[in-house]
N, C-alpha and C. Protein backbone atom coordinates (compact mmCIF):
# COMPACT_ATOMS: atom_id res chain seq x y z
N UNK A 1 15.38 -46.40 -1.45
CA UNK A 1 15.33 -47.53 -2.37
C UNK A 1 14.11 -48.37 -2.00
N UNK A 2 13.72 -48.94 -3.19
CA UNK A 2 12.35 -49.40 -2.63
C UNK A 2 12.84 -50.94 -2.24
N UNK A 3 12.27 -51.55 -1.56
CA UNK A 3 12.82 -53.14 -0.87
C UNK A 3 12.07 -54.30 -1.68
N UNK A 4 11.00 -54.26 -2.50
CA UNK A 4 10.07 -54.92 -2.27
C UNK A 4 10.49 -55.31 -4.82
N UNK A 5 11.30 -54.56 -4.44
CA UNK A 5 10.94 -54.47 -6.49
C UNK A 5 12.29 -55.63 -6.68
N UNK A 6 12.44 -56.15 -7.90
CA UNK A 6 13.18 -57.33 -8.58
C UNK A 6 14.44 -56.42 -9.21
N UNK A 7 15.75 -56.99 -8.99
CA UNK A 7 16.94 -56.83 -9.50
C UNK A 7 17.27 -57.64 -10.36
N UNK A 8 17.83 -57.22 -11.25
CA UNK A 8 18.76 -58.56 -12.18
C UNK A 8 19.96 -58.22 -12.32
N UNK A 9 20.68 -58.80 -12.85
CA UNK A 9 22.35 -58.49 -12.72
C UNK A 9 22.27 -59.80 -14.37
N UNK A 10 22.78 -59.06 -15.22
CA UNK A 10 23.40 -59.84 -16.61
C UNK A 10 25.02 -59.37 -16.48
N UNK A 11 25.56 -60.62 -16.69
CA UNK A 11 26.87 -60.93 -16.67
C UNK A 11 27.10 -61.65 -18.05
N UNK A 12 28.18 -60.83 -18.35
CA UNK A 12 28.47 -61.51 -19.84
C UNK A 12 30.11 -62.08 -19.97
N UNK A 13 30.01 -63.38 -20.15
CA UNK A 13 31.68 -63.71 -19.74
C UNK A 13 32.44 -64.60 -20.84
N UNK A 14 33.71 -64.76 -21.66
CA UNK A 14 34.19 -65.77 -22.29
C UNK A 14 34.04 -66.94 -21.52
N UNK A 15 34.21 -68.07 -22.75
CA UNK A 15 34.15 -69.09 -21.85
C UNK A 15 35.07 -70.10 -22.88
N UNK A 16 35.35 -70.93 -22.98
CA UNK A 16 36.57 -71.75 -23.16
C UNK A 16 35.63 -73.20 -24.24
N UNK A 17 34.48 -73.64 -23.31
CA UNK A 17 34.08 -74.32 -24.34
C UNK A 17 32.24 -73.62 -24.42
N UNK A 18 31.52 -73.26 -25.37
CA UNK A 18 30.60 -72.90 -25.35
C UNK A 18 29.41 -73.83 -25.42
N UNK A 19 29.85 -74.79 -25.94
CA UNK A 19 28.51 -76.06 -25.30
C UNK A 19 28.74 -76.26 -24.59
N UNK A 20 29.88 -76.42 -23.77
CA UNK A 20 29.80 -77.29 -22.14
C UNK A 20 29.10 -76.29 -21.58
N UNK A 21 29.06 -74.57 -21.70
CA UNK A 21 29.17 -73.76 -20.66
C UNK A 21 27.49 -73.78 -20.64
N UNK A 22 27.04 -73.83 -21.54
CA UNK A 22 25.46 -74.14 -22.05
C UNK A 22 24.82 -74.83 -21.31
N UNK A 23 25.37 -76.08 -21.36
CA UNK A 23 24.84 -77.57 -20.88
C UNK A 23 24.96 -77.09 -19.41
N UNK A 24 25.92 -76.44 -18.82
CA UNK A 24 26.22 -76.43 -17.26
C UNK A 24 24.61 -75.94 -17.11
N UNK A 25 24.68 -74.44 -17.41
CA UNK A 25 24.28 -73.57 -17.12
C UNK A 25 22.40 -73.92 -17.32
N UNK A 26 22.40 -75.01 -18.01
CA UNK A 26 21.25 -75.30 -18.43
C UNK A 26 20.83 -76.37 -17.69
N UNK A 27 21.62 -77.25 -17.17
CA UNK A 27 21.14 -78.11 -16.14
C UNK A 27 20.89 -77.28 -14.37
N UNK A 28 21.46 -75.73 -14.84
CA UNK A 28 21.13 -75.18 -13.46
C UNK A 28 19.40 -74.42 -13.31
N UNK A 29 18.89 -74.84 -14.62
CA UNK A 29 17.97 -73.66 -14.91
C UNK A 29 17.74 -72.62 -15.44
N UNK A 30 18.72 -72.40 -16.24
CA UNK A 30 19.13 -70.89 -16.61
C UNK A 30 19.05 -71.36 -18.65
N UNK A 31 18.12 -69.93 -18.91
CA UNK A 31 18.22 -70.13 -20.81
C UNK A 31 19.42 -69.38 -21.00
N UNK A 32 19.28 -69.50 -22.46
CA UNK A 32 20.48 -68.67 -22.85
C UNK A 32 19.75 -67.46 -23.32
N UNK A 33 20.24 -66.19 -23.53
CA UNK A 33 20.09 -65.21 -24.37
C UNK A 33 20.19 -64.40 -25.81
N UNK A 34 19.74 -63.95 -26.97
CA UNK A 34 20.66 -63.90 -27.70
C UNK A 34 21.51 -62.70 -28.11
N UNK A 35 22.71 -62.64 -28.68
CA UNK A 35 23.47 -62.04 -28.51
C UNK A 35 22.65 -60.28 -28.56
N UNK A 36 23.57 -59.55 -27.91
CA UNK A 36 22.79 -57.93 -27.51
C UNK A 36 22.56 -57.33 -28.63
N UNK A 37 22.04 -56.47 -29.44
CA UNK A 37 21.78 -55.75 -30.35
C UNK A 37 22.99 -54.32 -29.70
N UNK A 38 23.95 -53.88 -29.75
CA UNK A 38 24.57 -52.82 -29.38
C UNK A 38 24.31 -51.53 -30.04
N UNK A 39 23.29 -51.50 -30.88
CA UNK A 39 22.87 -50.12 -31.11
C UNK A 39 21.91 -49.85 -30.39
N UNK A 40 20.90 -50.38 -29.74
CA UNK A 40 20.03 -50.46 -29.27
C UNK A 40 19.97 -50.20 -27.79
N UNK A 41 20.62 -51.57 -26.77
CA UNK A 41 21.22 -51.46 -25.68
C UNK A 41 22.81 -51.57 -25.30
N UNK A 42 23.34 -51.49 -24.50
CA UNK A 42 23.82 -51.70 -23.68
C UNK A 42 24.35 -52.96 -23.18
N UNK A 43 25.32 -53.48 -23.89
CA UNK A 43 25.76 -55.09 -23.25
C UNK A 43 26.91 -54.81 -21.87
N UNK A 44 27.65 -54.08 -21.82
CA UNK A 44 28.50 -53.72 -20.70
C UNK A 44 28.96 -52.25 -20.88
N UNK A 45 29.32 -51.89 -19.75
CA UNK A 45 30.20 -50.71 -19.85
C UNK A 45 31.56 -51.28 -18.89
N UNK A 46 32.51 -50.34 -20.03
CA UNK A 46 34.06 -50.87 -19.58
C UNK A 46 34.37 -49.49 -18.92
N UNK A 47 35.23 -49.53 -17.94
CA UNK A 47 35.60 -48.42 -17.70
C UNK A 47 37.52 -48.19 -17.94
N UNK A 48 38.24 -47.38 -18.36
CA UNK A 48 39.59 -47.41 -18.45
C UNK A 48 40.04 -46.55 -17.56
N UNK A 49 40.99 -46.28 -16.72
CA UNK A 49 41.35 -45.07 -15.96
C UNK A 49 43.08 -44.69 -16.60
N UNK A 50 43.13 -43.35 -16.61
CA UNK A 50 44.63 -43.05 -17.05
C UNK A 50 44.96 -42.22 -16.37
N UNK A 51 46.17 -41.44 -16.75
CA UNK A 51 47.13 -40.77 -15.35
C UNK A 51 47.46 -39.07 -15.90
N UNK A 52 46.61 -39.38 -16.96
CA UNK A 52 46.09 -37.41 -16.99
C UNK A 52 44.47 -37.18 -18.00
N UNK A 53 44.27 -36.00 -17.98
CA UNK A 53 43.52 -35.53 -19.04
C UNK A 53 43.43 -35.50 -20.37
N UNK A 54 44.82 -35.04 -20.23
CA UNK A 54 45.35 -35.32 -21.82
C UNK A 54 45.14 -36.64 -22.11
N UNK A 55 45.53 -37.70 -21.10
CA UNK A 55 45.84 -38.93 -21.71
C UNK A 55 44.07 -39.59 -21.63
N UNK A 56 43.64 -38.70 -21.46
CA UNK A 56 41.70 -39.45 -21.69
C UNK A 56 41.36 -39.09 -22.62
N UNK A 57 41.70 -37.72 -23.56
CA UNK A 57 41.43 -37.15 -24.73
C UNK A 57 42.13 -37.75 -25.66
N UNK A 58 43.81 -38.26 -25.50
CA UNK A 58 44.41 -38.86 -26.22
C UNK A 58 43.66 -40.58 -26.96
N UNK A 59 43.40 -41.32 -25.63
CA UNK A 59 42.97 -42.45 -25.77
C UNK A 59 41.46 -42.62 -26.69
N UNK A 60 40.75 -41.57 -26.54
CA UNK A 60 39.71 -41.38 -27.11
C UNK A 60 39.56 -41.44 -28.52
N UNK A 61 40.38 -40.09 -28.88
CA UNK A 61 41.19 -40.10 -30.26
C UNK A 61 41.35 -40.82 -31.29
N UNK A 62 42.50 -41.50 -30.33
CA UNK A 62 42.98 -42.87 -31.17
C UNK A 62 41.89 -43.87 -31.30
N UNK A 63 41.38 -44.06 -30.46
CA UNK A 63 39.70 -45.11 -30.48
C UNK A 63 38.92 -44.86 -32.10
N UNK A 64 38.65 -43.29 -31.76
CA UNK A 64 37.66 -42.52 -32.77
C UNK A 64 38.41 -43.14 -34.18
N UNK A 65 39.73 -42.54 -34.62
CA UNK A 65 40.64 -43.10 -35.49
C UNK A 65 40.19 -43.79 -35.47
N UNK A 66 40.47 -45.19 -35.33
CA UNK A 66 41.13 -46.82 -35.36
C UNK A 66 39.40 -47.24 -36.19
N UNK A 67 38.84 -46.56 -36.12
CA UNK A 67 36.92 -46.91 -36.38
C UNK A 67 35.89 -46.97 -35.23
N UNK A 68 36.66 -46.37 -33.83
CA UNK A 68 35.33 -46.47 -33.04
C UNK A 68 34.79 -45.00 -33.35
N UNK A 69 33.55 -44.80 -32.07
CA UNK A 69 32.80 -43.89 -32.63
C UNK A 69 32.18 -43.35 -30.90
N UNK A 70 32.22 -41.64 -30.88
CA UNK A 70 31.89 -41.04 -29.67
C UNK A 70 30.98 -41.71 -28.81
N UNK A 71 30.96 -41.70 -27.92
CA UNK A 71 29.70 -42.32 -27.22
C UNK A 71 28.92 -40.97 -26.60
N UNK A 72 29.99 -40.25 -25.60
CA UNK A 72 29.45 -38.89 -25.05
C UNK A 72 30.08 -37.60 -24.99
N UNK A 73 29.70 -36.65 -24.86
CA UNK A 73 30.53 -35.54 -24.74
C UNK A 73 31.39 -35.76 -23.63
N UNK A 74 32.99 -35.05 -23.51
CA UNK A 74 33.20 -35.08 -22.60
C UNK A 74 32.74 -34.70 -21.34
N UNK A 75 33.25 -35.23 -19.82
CA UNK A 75 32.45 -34.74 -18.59
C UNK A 75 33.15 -34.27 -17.67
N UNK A 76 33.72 -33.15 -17.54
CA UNK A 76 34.81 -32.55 -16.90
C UNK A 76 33.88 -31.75 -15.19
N UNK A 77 34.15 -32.70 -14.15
CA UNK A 77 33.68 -32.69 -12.90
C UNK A 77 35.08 -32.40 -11.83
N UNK A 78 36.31 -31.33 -12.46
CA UNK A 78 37.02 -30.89 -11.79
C UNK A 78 37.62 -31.55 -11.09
N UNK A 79 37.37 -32.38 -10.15
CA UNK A 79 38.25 -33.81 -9.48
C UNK A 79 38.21 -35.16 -10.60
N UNK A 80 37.38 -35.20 -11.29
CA UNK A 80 36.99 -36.47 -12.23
C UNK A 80 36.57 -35.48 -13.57
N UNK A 81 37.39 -36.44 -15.01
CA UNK A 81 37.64 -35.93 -16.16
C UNK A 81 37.09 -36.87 -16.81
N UNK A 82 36.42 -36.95 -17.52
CA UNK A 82 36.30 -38.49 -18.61
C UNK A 82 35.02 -38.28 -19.65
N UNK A 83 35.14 -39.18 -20.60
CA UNK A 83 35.21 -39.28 -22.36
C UNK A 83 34.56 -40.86 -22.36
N UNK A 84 34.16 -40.65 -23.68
CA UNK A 84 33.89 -42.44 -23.82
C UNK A 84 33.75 -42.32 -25.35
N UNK A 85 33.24 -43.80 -25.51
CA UNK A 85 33.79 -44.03 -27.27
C UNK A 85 33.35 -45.69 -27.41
N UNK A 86 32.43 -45.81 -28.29
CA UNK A 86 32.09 -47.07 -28.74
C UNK A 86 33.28 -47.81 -29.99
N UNK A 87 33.35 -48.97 -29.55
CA UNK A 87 34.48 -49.83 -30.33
C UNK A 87 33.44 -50.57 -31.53
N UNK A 88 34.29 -51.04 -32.23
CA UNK A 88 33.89 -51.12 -33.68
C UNK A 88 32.58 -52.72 -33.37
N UNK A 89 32.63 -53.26 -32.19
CA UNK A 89 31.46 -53.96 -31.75
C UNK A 89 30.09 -53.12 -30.96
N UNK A 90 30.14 -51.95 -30.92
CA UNK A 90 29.13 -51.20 -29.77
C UNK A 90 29.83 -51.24 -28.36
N UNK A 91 30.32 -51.60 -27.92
CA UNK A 91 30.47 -51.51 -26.66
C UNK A 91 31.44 -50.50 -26.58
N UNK A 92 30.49 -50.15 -24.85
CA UNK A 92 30.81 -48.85 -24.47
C UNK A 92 32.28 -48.84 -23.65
N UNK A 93 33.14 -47.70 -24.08
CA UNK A 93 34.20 -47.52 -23.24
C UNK A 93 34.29 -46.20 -22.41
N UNK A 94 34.47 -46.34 -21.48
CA UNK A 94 34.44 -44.92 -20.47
C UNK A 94 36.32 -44.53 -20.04
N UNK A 95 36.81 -43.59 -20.49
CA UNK A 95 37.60 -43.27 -20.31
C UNK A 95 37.76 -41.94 -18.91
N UNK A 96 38.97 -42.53 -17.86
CA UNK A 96 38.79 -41.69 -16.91
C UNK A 96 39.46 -41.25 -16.26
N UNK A 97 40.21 -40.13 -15.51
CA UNK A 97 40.82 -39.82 -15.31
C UNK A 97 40.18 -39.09 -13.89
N UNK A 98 40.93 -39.12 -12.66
CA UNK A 98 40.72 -38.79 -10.93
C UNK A 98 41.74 -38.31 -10.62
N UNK A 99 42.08 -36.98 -9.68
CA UNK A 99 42.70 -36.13 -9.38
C UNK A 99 43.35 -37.42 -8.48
N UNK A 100 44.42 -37.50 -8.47
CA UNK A 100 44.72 -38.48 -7.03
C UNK A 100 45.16 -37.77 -5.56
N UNK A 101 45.03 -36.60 -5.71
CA UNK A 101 44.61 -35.96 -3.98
C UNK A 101 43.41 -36.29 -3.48
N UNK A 102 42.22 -36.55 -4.41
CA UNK A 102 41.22 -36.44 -3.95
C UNK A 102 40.78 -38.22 -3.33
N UNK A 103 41.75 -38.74 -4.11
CA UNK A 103 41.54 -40.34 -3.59
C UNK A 103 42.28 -40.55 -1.94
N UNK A 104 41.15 -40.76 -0.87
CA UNK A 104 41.70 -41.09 0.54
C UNK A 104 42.84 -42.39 0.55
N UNK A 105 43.85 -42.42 1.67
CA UNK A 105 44.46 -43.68 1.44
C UNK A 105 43.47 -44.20 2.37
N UNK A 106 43.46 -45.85 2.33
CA UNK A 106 43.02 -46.75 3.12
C UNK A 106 43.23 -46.62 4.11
């Protein structure tokens, strides 16, 4: 990893009152942004985990139905199973499913 290059981290969060959260955030230095274009980029990725395969293909499904729309082919990595599917805003959902032998206990 190189040491020397710039990170950013965008966090996107509800907030309760949206001018106060403004005003805070603006007396800290910070602009605002405007809202993401989701065809374009990328505003978050969600991840969901479920308790089979079936039930990652199932969830998908019903997504696709309801008006969302594929995001990727499925990715079947034999210990790890998973699907994804954009919701009727763009945002990405990752559906997933983990062998639970393969998860160590603490």
């Amino acid at each position: 990893m190189t040491t020397n290059c710039t990170r950013l981290i965008f966090v996107n969060l509800p907030v309760r009152d949206l001018k106060r959260s403004m005003a805070f955030f603006g007396q800290l230095g910070f602009t605002q942004n405007e809202i993401c274009n989701t065809t374009k980029q990328t505003e978050g990725l969600f991840a969901l985990s479920c308790s089979s395969r079936a039930e990652v293909d199932e969830l998908v499904e019903k997504a696709v139905a309801a008006g969302g729309k594929h995001a990727m082919a499925p990715q079947d990595h034999g210990v790890m199973y998973g699907w994804s599917f954009y919701d009727p805003d763009g945002h990405h959902w990752e559906v997933m499913w983990m062998d639970p032998k393969t998860i160590q206990p603490q």
